[in-house]
Protein backbone atom coordinates (compact mmCIF):
# COMPACT_ATOMS: atom_id res chain seq x y z
CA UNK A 1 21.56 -4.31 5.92
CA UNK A 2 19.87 -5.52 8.96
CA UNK A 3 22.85 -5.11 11.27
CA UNK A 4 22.70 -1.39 9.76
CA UNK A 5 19.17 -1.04 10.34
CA UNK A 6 19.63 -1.90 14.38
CA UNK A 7 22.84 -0.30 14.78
CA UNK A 8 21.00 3.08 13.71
CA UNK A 9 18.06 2.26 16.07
CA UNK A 10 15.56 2.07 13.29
CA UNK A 11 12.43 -0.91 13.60
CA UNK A 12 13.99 -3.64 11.07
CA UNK A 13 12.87 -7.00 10.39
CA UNK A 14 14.35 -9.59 8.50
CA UNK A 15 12.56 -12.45 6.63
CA UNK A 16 13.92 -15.82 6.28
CA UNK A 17 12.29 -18.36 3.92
CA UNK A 18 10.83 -21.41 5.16
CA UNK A 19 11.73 -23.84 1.98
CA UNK A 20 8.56 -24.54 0.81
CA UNK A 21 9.80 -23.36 -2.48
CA UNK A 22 12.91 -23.37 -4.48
CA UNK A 23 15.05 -21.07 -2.07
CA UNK A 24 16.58 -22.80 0.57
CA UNK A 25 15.09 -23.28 4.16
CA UNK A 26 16.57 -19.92 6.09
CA UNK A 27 17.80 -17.50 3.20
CA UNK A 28 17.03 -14.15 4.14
CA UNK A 29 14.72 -12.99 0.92
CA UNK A 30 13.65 -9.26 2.42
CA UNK A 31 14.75 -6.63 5.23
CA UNK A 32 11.96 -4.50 6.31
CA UNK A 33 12.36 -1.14 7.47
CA UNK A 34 10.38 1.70 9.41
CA UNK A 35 8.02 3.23 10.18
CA UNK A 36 11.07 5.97 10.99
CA UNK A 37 12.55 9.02 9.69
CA UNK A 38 12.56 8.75 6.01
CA UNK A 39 15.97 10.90 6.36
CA UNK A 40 17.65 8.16 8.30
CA UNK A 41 15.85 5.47 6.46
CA UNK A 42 16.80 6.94 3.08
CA UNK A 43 20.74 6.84 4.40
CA UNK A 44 21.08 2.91 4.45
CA UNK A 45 18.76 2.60 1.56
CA UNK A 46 20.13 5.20 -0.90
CA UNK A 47 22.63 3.01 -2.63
CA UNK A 48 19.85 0.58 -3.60
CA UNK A 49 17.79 0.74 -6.82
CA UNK A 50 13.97 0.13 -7.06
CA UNK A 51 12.94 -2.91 -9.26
């Protein structure tokens, strides 16, 4: 998802863990994305459901 996000030239950022918890040190837990377009935001995220 993140290489989508840059390769569209959307803002992205991509959180990795630090292992203070149960989840290993470096596991990506969340991918930011925007401020942009909802349009082109909305076309990587479309295939995801909200929780």
């Amino acid at each position: 998802m993140f290489g989508e996000t840059q390769s569209a030239g959307l803002v992205g950022y991509m959180v990795r863990d630090a292992g203070h918890t149960e989840i290993p040190p470096g596991t990506v837990t969340v991918v930011g994305i925007g401020p942009g377009p909802r349009e082109e935001i909305d076309e990587l995220t479309s295939a995801f459901s909200l929780v």
